[in-house]
C-alpha atoms as a PDB file:
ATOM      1  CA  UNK A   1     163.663 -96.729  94.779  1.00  0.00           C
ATOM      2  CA  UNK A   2     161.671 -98.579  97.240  1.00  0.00           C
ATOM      3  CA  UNK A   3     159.224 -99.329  94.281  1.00  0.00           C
ATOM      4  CA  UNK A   4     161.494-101.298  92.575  1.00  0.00           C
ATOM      5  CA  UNK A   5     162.642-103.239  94.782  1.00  0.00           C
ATOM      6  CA  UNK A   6     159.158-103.911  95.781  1.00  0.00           C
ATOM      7  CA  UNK A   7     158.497-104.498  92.165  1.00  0.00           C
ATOM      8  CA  UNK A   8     161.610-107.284  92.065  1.00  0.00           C
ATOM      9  CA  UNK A   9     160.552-108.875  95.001  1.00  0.00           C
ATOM     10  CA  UNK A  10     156.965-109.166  94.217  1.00  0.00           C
ATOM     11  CA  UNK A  11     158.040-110.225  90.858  1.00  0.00           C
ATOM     12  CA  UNK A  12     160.124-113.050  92.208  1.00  0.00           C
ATOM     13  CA  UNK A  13     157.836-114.506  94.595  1.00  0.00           C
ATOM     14  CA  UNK A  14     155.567-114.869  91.572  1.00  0.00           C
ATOM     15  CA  UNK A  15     157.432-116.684  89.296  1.00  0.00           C
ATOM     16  CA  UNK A  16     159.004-118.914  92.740  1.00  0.00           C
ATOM     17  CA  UNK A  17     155.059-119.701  93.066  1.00  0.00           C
ATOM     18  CA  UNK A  18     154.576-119.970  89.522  1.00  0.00           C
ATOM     19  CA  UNK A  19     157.234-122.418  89.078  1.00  0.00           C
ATOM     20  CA  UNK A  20     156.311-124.617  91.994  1.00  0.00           C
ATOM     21  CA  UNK A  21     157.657-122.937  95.090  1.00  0.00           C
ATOM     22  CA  UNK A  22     160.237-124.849  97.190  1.00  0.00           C
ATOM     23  CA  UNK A  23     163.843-124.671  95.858  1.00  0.00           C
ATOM     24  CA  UNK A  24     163.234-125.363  92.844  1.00  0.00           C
ATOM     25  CA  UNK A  25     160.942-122.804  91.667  1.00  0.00           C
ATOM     26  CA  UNK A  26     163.330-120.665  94.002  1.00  0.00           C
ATOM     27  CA  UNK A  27     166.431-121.531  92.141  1.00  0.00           C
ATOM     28  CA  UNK A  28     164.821-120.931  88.529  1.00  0.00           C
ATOM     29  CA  UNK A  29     162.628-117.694  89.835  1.00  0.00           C
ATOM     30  CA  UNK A  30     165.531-115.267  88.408  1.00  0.00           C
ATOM     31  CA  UNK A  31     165.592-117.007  85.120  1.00  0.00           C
ATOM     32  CA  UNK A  32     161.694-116.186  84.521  1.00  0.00           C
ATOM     33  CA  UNK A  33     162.274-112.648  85.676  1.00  0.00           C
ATOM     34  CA  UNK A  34     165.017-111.448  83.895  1.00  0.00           C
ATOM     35  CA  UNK A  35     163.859-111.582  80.245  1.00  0.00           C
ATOM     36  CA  UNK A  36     160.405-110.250  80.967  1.00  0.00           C
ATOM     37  CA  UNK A  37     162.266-107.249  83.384  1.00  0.00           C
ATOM     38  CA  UNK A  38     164.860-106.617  80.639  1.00  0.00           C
ATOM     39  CA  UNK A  39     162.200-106.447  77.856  1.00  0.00           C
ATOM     40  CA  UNK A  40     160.284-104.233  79.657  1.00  0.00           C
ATOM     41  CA  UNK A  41     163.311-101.748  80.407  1.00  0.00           C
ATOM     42  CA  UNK A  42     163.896-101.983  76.638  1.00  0.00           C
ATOM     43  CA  UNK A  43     160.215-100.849  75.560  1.00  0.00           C
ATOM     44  CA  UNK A  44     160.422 -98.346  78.219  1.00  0.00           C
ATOM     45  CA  UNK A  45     163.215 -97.256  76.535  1.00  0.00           C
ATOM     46  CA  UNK A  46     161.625 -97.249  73.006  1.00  0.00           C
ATOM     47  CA  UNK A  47     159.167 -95.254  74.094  1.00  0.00           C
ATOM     48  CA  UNK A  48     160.108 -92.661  76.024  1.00  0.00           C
ATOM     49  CA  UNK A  49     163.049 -92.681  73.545  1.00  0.00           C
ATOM     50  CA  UNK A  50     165.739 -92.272  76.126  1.00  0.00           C
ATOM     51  CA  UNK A  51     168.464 -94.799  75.866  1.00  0.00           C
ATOM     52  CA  UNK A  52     170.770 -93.415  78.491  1.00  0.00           C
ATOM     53  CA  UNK A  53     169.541 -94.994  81.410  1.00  0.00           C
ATOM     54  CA  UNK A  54     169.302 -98.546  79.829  1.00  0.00           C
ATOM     55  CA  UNK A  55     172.980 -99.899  80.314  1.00  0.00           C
ATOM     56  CA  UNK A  56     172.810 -98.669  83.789  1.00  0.00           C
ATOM     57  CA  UNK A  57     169.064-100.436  84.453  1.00  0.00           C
ATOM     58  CA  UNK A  58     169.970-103.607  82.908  1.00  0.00           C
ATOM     59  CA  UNK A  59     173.392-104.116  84.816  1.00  0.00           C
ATOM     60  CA  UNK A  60     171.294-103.201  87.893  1.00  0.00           C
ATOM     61  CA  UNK A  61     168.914-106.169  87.195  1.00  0.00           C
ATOM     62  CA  UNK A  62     171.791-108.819  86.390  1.00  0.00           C
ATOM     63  CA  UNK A  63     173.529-107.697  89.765  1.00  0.00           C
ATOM     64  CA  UNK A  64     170.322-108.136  91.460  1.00  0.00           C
ATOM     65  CA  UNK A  65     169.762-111.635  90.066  1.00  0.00           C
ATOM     66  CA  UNK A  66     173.352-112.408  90.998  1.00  0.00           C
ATOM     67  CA  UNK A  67     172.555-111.292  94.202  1.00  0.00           C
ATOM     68  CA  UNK A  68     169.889-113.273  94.282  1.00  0.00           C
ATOM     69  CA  UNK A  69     171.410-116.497  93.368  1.00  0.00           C
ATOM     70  CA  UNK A  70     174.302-115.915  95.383  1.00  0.00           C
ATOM     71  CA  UNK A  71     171.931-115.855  98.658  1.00  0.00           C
ATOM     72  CA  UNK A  72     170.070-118.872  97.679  1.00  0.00           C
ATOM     73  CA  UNK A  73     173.036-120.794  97.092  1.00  0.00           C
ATOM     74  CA  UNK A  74     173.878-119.098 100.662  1.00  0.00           C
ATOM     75  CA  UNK A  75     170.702-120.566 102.353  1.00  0.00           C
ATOM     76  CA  UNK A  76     170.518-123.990 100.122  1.00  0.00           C
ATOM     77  CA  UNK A  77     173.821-124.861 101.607  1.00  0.00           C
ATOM     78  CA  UNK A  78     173.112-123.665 105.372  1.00  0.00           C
ATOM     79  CA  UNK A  79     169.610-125.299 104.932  1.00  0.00           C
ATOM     80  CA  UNK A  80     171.250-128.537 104.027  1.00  0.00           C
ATOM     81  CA  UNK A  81     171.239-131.698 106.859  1.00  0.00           C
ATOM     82  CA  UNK A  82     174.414-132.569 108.232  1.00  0.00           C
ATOM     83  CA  UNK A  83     174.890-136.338 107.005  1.00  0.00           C
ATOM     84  CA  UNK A  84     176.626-138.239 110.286  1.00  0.00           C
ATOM     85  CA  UNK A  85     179.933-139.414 109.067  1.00  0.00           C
ATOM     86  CA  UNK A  86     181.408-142.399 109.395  1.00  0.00           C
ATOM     87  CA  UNK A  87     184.977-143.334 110.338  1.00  0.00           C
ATOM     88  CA  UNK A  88     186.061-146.297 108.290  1.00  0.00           C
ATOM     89  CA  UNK A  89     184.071-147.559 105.292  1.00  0.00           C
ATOM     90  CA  UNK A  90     181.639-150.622 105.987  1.00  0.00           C
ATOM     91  CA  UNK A  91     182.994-154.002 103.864  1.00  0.00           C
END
């Protein structure tokens, strides 16, 4: 288990480097992972020719990259500057 999730982070820190780094590449990282993770669970699948894990794998990796973009959403907003406000609108 700890492979995998040393797999999924390495994996993501690729593609956020790959992709530019800063928030951007951070906030498209899952989106290059998931097809090349999913298509790889589906070979794996082919050919070991045992398709009763699959379901279970790939609705591990979308709750993962829901995780995953819920915490960056989490830390985008928290990371945001707080924009003084002003009382009355300037004329």
């Amino acid at each position: 288990m700890l492979a995998a999730v040393l797999a999924f982070v390495v994996a993501h820190i690729v593609a956020w480097l790959a992709l530019g780094g800063g928030w951007r590449g951070a906030g498209r990282a899952p989106l290059a992972v998931f097809v090349p993770a999913s298509a790889l669970m589906l070979l794996d699948a082919i050919f070991f020719e045992s398709y009763s894990h699959l379901g279970a794998q790939i609705i591990t990796l979308v709750s993962w990259e829901a995780l995953y973009f819920f915490l960056y959403v989490c830390l985008r907003i928290v990371s945001r500057p707080a924009e003084p406000r002003q009382a009355l609108p300037r004329r």
